[in-house]
PDB file of N, CA and C in Angstrom:
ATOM      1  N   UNK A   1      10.169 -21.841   0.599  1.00  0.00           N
ATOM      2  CA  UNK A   1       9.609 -21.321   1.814  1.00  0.00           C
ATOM      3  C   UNK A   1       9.399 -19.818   1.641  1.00  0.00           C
ATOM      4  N   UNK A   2       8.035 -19.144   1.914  1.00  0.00           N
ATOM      5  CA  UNK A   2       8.242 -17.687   1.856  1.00  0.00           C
ATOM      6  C   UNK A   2       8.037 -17.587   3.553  1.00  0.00           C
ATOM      7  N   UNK A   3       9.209 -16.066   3.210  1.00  0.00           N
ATOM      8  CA  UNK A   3       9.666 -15.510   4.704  1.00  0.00           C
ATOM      9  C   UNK A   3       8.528 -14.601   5.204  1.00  0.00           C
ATOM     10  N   UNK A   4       8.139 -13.926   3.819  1.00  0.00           N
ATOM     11  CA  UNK A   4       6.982 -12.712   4.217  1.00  0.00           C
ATOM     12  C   UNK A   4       5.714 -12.943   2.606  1.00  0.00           C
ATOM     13  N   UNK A   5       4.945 -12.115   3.383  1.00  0.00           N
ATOM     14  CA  UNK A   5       4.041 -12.121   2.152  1.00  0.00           C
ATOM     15  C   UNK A   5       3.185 -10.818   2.372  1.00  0.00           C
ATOM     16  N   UNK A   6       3.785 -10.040   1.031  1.00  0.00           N
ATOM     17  CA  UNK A   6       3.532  -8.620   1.273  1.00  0.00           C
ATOM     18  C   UNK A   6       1.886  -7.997   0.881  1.00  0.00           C
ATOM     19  N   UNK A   7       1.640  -9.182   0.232  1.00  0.00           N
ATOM     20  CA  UNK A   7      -0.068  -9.273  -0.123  1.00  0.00           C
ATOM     21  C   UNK A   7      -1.098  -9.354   1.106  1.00  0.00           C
ATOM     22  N   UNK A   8      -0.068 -10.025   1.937  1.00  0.00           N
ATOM     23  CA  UNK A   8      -1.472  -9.937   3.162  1.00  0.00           C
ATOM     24  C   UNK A   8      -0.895  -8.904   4.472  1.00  0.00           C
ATOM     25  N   UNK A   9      -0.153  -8.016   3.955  1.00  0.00           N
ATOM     26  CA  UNK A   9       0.403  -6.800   5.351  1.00  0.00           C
ATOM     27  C   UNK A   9      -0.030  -5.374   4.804  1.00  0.00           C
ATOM     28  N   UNK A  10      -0.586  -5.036   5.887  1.00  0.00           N
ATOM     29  CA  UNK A  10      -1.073  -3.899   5.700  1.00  0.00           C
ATOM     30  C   UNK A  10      -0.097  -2.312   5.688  1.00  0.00           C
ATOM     31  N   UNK A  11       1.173  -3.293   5.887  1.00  0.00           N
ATOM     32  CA  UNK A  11       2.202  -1.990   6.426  1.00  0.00           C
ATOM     33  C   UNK A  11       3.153  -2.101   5.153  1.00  0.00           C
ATOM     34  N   UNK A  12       3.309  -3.374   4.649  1.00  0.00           N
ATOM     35  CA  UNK A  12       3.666  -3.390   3.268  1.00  0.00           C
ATOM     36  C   UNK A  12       3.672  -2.935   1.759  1.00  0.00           C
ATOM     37  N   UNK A  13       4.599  -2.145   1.306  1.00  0.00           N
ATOM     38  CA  UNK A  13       3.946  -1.570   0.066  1.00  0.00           C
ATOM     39  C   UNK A  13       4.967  -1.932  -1.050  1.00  0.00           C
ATOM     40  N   UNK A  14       4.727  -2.598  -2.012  1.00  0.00           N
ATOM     41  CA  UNK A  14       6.143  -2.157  -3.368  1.00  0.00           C
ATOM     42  C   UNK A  14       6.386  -0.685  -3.552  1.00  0.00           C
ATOM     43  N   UNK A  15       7.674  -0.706  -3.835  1.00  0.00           N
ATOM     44  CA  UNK A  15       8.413   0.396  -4.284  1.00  0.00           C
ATOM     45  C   UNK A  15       8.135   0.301  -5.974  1.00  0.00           C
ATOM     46  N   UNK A  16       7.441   1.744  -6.329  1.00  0.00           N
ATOM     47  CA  UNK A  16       7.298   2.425  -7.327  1.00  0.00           C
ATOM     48  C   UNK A  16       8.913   2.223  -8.263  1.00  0.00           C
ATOM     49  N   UNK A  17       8.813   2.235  -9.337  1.00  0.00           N
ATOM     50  CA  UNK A  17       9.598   2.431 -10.783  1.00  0.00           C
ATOM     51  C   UNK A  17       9.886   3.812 -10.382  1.00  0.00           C
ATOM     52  N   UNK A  18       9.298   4.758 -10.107  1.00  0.00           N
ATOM     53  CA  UNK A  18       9.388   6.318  -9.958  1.00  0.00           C
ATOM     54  C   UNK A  18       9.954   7.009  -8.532  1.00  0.00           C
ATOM     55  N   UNK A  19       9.872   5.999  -7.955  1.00  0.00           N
ATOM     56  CA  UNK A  19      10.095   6.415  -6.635  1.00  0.00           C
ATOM     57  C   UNK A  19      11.846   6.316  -6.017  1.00  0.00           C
ATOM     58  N   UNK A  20      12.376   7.205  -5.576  1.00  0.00           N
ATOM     59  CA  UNK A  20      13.750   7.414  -5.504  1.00  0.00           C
ATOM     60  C   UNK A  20      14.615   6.117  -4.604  1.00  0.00           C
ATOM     61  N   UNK A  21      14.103   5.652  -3.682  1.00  0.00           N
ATOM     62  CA  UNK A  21      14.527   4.507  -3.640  1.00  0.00           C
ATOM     63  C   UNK A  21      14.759   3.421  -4.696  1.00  0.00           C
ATOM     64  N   UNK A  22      13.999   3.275  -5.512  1.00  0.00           N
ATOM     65  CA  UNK A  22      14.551   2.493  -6.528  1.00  0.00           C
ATOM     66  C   UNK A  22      15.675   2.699  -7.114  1.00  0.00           C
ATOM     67  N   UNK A  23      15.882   3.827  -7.408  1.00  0.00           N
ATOM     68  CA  UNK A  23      17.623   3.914  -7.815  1.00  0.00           C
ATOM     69  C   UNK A  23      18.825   3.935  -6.848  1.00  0.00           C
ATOM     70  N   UNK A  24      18.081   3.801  -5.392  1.00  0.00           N
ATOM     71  CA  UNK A  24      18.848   3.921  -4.702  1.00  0.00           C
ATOM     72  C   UNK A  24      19.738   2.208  -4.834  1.00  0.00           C
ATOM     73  N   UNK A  25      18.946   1.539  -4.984  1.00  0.00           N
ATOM     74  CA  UNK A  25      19.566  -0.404  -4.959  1.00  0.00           C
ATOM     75  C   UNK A  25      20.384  -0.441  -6.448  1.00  0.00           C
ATOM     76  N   UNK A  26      19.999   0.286  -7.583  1.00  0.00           N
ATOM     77  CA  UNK A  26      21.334   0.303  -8.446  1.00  0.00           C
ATOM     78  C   UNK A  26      22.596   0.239  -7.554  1.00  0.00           C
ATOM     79  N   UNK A  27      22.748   1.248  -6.807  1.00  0.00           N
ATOM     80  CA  UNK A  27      24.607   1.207  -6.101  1.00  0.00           C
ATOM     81  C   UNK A  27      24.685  -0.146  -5.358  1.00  0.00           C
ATOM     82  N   UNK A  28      23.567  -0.850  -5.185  1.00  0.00           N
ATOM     83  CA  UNK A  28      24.758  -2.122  -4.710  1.00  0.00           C
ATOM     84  C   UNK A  28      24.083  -3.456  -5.368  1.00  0.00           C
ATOM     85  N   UNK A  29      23.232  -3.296  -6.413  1.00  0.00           N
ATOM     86  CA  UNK A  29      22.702  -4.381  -6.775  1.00  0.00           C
ATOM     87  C   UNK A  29      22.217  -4.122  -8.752  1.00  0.00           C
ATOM     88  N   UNK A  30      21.713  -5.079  -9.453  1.00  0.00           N
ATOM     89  CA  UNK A  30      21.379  -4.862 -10.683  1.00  0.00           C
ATOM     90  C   UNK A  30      19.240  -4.437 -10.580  1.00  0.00           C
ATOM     91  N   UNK A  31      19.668  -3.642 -10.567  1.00  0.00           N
ATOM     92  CA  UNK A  31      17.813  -3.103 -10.106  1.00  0.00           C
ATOM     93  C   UNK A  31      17.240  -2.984 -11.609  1.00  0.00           C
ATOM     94  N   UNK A  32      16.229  -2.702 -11.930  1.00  0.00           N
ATOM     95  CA  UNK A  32      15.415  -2.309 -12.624  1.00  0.00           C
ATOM     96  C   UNK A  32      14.260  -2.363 -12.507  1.00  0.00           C
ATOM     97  N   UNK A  33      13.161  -1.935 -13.434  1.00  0.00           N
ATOM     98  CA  UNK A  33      11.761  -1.845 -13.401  1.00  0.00           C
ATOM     99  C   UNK A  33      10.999  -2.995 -14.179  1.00  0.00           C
ATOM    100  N   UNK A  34       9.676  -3.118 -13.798  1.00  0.00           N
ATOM    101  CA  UNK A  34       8.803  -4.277 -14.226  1.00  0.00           C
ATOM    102  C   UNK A  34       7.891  -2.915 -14.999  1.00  0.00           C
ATOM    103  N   UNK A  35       7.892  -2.949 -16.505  1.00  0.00           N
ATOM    104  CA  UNK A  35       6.870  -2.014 -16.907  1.00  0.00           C
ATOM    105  C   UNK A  35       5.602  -2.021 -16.701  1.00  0.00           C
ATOM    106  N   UNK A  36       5.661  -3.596 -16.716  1.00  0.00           N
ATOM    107  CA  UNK A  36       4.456  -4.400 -16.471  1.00  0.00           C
ATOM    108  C   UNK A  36       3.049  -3.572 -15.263  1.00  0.00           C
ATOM    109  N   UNK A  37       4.369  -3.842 -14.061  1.00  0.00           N
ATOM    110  CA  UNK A  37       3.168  -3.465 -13.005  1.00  0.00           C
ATOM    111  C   UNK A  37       3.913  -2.746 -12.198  1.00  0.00           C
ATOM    112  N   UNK A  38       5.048  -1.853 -13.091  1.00  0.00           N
ATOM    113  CA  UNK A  38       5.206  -0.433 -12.098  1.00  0.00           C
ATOM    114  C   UNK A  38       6.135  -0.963 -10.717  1.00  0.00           C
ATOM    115  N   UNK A  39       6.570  -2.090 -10.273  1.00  0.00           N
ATOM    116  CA  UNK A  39       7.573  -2.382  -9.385  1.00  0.00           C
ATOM    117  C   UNK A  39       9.070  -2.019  -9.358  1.00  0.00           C
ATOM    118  N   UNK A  40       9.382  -1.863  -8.679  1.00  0.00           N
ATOM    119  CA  UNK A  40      11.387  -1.956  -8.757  1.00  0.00           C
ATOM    120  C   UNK A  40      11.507  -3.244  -8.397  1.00  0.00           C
ATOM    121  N   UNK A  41      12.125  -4.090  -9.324  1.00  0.00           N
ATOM    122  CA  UNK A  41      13.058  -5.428  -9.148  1.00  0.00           C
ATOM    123  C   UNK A  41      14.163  -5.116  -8.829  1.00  0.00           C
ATOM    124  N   UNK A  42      14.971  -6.017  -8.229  1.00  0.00           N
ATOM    125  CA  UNK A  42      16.325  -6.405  -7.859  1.00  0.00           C
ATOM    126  C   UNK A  42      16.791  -7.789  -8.400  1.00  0.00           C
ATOM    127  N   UNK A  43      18.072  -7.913  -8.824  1.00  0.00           N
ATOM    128  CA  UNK A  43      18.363  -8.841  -9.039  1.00  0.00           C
ATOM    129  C   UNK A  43      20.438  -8.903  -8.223  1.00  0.00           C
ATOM    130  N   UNK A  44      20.467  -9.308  -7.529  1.00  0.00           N
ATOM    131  CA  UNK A  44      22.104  -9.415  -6.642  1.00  0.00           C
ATOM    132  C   UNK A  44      22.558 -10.652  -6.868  1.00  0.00           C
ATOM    133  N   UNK A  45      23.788 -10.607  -7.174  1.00  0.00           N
ATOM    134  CA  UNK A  45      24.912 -11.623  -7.701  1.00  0.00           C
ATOM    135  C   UNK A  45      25.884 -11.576  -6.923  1.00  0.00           C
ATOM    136  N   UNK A  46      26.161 -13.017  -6.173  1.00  0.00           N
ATOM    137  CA  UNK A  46      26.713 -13.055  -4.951  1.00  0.00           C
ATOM    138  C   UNK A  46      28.265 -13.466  -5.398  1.00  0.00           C
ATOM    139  N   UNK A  47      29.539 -13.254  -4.721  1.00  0.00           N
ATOM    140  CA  UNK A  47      30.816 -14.107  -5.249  1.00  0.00           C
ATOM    141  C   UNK A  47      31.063 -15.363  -5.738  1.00  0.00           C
ATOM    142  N   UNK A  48      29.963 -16.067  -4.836  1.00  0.00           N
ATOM    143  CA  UNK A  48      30.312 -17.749  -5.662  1.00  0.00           C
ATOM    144  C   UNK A  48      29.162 -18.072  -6.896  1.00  0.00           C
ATOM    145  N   UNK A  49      28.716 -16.599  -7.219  1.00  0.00           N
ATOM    146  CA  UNK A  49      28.178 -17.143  -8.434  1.00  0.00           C
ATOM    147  C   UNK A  49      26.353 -17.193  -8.458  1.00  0.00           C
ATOM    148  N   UNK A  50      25.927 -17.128  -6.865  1.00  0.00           N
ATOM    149  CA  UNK A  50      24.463 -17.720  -6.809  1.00  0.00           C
ATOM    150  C   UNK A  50      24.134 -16.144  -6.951  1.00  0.00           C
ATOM    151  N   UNK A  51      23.272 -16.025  -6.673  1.00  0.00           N
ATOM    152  CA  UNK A  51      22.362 -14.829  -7.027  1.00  0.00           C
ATOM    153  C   UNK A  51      20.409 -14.713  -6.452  1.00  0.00           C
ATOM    154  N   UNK A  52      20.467 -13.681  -5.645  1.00  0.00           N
ATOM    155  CA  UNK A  52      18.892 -13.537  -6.009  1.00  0.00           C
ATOM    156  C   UNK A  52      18.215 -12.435  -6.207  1.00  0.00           C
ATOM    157  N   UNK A  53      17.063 -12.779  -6.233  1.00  0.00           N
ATOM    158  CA  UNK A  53      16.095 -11.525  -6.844  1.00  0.00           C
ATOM    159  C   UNK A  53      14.604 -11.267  -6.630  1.00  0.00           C
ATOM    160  N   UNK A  54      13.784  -9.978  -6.625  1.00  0.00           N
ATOM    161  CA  UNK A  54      12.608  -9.892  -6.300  1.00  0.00           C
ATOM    162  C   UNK A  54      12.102  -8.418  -6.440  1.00  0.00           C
ATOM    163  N   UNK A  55      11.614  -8.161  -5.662  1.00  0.00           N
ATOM    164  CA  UNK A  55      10.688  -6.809  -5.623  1.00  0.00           C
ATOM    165  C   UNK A  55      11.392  -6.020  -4.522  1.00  0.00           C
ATOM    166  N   UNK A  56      11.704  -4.506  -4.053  1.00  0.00           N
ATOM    167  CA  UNK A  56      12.164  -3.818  -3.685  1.00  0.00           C
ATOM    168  C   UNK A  56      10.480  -3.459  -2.900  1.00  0.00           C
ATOM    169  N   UNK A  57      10.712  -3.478  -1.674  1.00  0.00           N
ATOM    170  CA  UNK A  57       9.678  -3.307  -0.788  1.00  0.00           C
ATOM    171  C   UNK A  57       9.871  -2.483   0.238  1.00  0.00           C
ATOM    172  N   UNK A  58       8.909  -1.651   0.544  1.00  0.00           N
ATOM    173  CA  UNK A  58       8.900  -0.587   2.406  1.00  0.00           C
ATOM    174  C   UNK A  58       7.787  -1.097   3.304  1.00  0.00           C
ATOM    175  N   UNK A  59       8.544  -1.570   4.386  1.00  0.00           N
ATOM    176  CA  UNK A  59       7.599  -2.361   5.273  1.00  0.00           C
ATOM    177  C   UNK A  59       8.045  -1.462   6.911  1.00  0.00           C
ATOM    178  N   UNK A  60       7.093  -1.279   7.243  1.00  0.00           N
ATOM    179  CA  UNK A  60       7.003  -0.814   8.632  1.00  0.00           C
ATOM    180  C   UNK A  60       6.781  -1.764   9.789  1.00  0.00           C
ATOM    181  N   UNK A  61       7.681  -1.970  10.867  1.00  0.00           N
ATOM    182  CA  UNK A  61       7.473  -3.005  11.553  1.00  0.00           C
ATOM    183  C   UNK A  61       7.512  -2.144  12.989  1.00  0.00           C
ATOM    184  N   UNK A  62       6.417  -2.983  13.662  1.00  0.00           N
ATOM    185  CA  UNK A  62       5.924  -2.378  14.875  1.00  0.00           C
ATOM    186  C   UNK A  62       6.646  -3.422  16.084  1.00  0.00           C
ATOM    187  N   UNK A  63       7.505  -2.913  17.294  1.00  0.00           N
ATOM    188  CA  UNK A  63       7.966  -3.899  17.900  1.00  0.00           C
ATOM    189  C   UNK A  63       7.854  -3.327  18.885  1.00  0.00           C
ATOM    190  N   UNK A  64       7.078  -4.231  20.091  1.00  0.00           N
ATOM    191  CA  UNK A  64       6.911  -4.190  21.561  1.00  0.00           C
ATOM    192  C   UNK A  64       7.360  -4.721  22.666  1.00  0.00           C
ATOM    193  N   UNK A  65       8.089  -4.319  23.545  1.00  0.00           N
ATOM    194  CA  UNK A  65       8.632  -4.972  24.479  1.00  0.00           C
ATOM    195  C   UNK A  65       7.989  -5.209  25.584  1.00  0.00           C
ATOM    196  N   UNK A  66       7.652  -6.731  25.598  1.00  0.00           N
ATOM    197  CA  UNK A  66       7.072  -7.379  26.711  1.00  0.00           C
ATOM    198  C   UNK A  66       6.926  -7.327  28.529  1.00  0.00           C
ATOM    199  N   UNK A  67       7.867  -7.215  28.408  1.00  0.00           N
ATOM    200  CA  UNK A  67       8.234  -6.881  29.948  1.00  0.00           C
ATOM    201  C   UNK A  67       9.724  -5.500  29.746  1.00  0.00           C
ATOM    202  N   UNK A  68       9.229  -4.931  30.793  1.00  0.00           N
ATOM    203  CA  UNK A  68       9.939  -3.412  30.524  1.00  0.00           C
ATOM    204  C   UNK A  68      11.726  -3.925  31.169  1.00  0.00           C
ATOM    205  N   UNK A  69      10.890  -4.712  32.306  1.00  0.00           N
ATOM    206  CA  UNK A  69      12.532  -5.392  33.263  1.00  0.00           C
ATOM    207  C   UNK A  69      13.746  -5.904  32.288  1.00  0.00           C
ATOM    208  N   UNK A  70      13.004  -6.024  30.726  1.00  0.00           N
ATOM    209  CA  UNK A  70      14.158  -6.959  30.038  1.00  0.00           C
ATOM    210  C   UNK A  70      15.139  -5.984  29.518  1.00  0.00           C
ATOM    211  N   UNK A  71      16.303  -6.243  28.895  1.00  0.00           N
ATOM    212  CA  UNK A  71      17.313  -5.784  28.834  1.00  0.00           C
ATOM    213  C   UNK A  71      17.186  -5.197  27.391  1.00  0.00           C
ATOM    214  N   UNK A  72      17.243  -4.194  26.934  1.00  0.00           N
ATOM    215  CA  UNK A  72      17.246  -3.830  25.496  1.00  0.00           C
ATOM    216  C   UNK A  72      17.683  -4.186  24.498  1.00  0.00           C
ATOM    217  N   UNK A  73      16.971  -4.608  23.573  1.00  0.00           N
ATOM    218  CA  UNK A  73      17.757  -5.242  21.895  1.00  0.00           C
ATOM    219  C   UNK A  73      18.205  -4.445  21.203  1.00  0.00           C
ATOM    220  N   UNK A  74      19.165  -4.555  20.845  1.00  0.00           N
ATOM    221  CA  UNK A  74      19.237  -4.058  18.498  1.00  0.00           C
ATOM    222  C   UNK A  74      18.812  -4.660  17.734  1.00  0.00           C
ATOM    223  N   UNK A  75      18.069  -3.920  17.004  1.00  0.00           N
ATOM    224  CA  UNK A  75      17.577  -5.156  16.035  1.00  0.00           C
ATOM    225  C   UNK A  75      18.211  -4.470  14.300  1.00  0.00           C
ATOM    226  N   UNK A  76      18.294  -5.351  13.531  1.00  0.00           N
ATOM    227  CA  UNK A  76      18.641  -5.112  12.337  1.00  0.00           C
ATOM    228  C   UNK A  76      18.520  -5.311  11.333  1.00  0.00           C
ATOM    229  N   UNK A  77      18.036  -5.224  10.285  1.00  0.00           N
ATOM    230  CA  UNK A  77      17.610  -5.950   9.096  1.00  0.00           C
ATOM    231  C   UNK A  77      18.626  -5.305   7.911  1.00  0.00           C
TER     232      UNK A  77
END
């Protein structure tokens, strides 16, 4: 199942090999670069062993509240 698909968002961008966020996911994950096409990968290894991995991404998300009467969220990712 994909959750997102960063090919069709306009607010979506990969994180650069060069770009300082990428070293920022070394401290909690096995990061590196794709020479290939200039991405920061991730790869995280969980306690029981499973693990996953992908592309290190900056996505801007726009969120509107419907009716003003409603009660305020946190949201978190």
């Amino acid at each position: 199942m994909t959750y997102s698909d960063p090919g069709s968002s306009v607010t979506t961008t990969p994180i650069s090999c060069s770009d300082q966020r990428c070293s920022w996911g070394v401290q909690s994950s096995n990061s590196g670069c794709s020479t290939q096409n200039n991405i920061c990968a991730y790869t995280f290894q969980y306690g029981d062993g499973s693990c996953t991995s992908g592309a290190l991404l900056f996505s801007v998300f726009f969120l509107h509240r419907l009716n003003s009467d409603e009660p305020k969220a946190d949201v978190t990712f």
